[in-house]
N, C-alpha and C. Protein backbone atom coordinates (compact mmCIF):
# COMPACT_ATOMS: atom_id res chain seq x y z
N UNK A 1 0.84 -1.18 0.00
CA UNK A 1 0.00 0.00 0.00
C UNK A 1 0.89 1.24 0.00
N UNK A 2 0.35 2.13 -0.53
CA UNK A 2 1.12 3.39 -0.81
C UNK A 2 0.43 4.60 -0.16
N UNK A 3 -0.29 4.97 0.71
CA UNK A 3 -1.23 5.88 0.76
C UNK A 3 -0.32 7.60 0.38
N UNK A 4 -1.41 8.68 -0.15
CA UNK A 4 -0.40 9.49 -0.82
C UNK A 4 -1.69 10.78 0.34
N UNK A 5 -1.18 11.63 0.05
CA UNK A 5 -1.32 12.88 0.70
C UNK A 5 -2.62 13.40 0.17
N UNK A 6 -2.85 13.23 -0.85
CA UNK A 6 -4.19 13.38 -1.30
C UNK A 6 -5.42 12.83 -0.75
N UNK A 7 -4.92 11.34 -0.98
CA UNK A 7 -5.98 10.61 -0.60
C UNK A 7 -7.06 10.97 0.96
N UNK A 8 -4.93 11.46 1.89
CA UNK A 8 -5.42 11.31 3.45
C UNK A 8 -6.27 12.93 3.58
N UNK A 9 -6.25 13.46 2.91
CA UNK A 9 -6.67 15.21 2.51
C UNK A 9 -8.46 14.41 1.74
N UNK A 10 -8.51 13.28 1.25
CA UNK A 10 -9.60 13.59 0.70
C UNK A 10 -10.68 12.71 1.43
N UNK A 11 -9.87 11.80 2.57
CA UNK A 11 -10.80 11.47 3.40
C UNK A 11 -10.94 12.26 4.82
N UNK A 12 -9.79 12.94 5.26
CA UNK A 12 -10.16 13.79 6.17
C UNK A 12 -11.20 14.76 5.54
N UNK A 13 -11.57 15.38 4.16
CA UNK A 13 -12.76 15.71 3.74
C UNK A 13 -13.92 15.31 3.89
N UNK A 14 -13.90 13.69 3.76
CA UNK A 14 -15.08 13.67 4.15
C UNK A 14 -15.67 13.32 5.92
N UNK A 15 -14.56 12.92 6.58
CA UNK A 15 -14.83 13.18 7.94
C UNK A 15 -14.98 15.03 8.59
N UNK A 16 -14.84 15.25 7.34
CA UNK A 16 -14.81 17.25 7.88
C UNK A 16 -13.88 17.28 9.21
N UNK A 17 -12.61 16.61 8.88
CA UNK A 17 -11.56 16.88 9.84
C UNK A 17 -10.73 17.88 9.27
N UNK A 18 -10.35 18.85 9.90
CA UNK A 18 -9.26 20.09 9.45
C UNK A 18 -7.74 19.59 9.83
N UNK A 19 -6.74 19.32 9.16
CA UNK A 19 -5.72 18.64 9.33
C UNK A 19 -4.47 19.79 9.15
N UNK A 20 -3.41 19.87 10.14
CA UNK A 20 -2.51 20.55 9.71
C UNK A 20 -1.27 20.08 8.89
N UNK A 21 -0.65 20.35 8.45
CA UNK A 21 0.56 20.64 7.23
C UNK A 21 1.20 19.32 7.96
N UNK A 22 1.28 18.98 9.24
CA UNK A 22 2.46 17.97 9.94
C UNK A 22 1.80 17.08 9.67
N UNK A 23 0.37 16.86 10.16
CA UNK A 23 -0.12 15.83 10.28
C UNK A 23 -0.80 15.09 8.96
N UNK A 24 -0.69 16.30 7.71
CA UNK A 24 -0.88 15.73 6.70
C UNK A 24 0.43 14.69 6.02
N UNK A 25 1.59 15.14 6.31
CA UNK A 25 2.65 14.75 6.25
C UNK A 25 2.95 13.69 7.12
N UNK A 26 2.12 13.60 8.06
CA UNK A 26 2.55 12.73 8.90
C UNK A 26 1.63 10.77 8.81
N UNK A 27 0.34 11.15 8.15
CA UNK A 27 -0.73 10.07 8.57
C UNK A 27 -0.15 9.68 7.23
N UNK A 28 0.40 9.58 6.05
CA UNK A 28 -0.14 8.92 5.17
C UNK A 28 0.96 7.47 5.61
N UNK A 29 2.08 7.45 6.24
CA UNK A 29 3.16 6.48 6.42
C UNK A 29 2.24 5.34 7.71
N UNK A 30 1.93 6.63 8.71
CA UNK A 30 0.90 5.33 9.79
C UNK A 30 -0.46 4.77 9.14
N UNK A 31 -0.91 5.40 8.02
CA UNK A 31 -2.18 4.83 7.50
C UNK A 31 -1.59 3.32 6.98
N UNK A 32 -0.58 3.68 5.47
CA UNK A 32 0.35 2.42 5.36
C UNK A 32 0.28 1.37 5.98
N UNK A 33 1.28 1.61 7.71
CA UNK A 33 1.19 0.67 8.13
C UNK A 33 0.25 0.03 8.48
N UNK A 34 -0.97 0.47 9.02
CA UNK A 34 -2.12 0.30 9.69
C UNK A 34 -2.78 -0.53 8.44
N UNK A 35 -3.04 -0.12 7.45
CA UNK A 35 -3.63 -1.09 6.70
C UNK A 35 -2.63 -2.16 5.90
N UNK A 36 -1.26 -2.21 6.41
CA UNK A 36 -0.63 -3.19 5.90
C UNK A 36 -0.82 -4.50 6.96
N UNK A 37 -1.37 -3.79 8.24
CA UNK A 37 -1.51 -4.97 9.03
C UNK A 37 -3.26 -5.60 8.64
N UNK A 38 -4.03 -5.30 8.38
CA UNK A 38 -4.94 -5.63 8.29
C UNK A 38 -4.96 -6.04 6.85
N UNK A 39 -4.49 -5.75 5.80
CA UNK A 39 -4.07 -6.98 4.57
C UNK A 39 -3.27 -8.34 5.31
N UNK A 40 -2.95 -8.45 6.06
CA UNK A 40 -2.77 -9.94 6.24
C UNK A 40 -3.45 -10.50 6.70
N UNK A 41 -4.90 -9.67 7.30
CA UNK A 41 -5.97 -10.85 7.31
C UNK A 41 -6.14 -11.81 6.20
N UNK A 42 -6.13 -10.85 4.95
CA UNK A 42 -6.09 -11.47 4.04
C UNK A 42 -5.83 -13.05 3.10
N UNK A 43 -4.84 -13.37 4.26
CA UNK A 43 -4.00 -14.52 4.13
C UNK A 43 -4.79 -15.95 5.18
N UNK A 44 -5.92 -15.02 5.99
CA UNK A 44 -6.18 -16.35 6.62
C UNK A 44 -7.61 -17.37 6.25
N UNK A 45 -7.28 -18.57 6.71
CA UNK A 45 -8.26 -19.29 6.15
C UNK A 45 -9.51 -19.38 6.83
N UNK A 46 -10.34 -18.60 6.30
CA UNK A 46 -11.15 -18.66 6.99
C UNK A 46 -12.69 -19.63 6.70
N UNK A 47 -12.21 -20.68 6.03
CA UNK A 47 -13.52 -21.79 5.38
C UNK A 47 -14.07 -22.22 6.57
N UNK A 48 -15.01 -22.26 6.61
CA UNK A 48 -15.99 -22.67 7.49
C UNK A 48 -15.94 -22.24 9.24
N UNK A 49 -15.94 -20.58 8.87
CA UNK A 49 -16.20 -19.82 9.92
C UNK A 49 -17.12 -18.92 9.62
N UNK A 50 -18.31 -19.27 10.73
CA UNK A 50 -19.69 -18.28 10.55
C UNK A 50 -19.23 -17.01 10.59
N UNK A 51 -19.82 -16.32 9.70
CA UNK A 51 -19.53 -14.91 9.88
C UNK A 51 -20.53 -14.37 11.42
N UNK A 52 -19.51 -13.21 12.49
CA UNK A 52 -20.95 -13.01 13.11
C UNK A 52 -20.92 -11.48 12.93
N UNK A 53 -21.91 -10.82 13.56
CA UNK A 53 -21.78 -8.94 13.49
C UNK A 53 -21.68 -8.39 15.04
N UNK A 54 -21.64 -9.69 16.08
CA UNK A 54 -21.52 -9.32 17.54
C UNK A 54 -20.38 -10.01 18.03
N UNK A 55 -19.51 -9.83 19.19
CA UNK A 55 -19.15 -10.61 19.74
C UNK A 55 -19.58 -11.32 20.95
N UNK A 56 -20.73 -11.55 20.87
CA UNK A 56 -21.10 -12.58 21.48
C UNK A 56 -22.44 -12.61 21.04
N UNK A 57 -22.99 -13.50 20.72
CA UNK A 57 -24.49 -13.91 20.08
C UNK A 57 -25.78 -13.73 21.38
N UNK A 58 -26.28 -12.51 21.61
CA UNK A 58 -27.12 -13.13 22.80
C UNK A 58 -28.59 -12.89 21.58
N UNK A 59 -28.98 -13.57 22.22
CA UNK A 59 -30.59 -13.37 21.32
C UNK A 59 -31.83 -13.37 22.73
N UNK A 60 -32.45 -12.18 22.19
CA UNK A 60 -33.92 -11.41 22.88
C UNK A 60 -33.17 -11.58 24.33
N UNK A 61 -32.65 -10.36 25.10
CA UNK A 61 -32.12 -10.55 26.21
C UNK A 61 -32.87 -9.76 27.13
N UNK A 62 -34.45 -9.62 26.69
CA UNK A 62 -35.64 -9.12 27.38
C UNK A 62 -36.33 -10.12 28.21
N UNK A 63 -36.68 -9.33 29.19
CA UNK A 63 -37.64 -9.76 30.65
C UNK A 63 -38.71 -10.16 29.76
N UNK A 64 -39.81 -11.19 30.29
CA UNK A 64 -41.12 -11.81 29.94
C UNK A 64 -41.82 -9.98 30.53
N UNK A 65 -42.83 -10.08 29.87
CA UNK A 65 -44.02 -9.21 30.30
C UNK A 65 -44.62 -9.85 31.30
N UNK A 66 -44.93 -9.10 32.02
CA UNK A 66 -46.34 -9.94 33.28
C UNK A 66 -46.73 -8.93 33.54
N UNK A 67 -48.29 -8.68 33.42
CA UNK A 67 -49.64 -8.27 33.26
C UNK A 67 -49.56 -7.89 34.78
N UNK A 68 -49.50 -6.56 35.56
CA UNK A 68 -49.93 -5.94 36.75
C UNK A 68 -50.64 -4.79 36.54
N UNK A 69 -50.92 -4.75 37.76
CA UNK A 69 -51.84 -3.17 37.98
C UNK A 69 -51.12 -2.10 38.01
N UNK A 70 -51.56 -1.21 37.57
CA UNK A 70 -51.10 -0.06 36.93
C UNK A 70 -50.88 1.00 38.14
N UNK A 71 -49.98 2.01 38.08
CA UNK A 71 -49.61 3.15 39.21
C UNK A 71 -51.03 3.84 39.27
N UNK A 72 -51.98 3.83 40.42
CA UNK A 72 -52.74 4.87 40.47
C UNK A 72 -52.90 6.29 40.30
N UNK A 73 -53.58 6.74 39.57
CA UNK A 73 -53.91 8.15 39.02
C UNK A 73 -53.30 9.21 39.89
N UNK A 74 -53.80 9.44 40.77
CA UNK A 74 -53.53 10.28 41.88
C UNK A 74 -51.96 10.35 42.62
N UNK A 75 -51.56 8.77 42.60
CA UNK A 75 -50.18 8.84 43.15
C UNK A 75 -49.34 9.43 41.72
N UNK A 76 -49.65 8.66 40.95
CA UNK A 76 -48.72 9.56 39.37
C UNK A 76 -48.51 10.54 39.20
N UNK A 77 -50.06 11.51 39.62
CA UNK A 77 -49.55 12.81 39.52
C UNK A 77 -49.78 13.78 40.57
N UNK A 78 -49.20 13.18 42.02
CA UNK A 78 -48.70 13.72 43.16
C UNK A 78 -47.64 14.36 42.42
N UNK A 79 -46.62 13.94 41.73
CA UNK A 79 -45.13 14.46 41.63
C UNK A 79 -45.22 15.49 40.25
N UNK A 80 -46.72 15.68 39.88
CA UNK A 80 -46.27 16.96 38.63
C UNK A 80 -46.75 18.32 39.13
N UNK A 81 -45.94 18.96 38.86
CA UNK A 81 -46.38 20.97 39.17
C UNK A 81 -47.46 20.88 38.82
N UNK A 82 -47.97 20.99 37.56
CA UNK A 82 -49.24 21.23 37.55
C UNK A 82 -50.06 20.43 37.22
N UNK A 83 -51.36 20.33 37.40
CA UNK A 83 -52.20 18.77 37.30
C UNK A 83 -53.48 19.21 37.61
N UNK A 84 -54.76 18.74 36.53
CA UNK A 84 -55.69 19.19 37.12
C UNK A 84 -56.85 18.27 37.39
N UNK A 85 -56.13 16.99 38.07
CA UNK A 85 -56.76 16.16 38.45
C UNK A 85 -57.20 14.78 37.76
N UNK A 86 -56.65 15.30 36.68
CA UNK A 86 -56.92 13.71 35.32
C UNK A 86 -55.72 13.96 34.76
N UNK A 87 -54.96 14.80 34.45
CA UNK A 87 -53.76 15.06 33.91
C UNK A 87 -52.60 15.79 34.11
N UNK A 88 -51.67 15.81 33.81
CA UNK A 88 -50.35 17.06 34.22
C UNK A 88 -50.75 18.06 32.92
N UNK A 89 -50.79 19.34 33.27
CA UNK A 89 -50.85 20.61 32.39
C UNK A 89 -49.43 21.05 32.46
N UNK A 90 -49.34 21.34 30.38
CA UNK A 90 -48.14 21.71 30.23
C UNK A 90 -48.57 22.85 28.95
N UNK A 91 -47.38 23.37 29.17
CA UNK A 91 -47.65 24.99 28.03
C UNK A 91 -48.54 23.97 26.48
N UNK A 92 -49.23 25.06 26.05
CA UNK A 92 -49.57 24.35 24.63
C UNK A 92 -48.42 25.10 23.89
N UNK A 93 -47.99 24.27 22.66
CA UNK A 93 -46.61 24.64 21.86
C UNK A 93 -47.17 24.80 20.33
N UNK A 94 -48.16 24.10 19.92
CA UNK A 94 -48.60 23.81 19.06
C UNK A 94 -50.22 24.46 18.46
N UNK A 95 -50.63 25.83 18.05
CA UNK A 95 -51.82 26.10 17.53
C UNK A 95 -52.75 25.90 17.31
């Protein structure tokens, strides 16, 4: 891999990163390396390995529902400023 000064100028573009003069000079040699290490994944065998997108597979790691009684009216809206007895009143925002 060769990465060139342009390139690292035309993807700090699209990350809308502002890069100075050093560091333009400076990333394209650690980009290099950085993706010279990850081309040798390249090299491994990977036949008959599931691909996954997690590292670790949990599936539905949700509580069951169970059906209770609901917070009473009155205790709910003990804790709002304003309330006029069926509901909490809040500014209207909307016309």
């Amino acid at each position: 891999m060769n990465i060139t000064v342009e390139e690292v100028k035309h993807v700090a573009s699209l990350a809308k990163l502002n890069l100075s003069e050093e560091e333009l000079s400076r990333f394209p040699g650690q980009l290099d390396t950085i993706l010279s290490y990850v081309a040798k994944l390249d090299s491994l065998d990977t036949t008959g390995v599931t691909p996954t997108t997690h590292a670790f597979s949990i599936h539905n790691a949700f509580r069951e529902d169970l059906v209770q009684e609901s917070l009473p009216r009155d205790k709910a809206l003990a804790n709002g400023p304003h309330v006029n007895g069926e509901a909490f009143v809040v500014p209207k925002i909307i016309e």
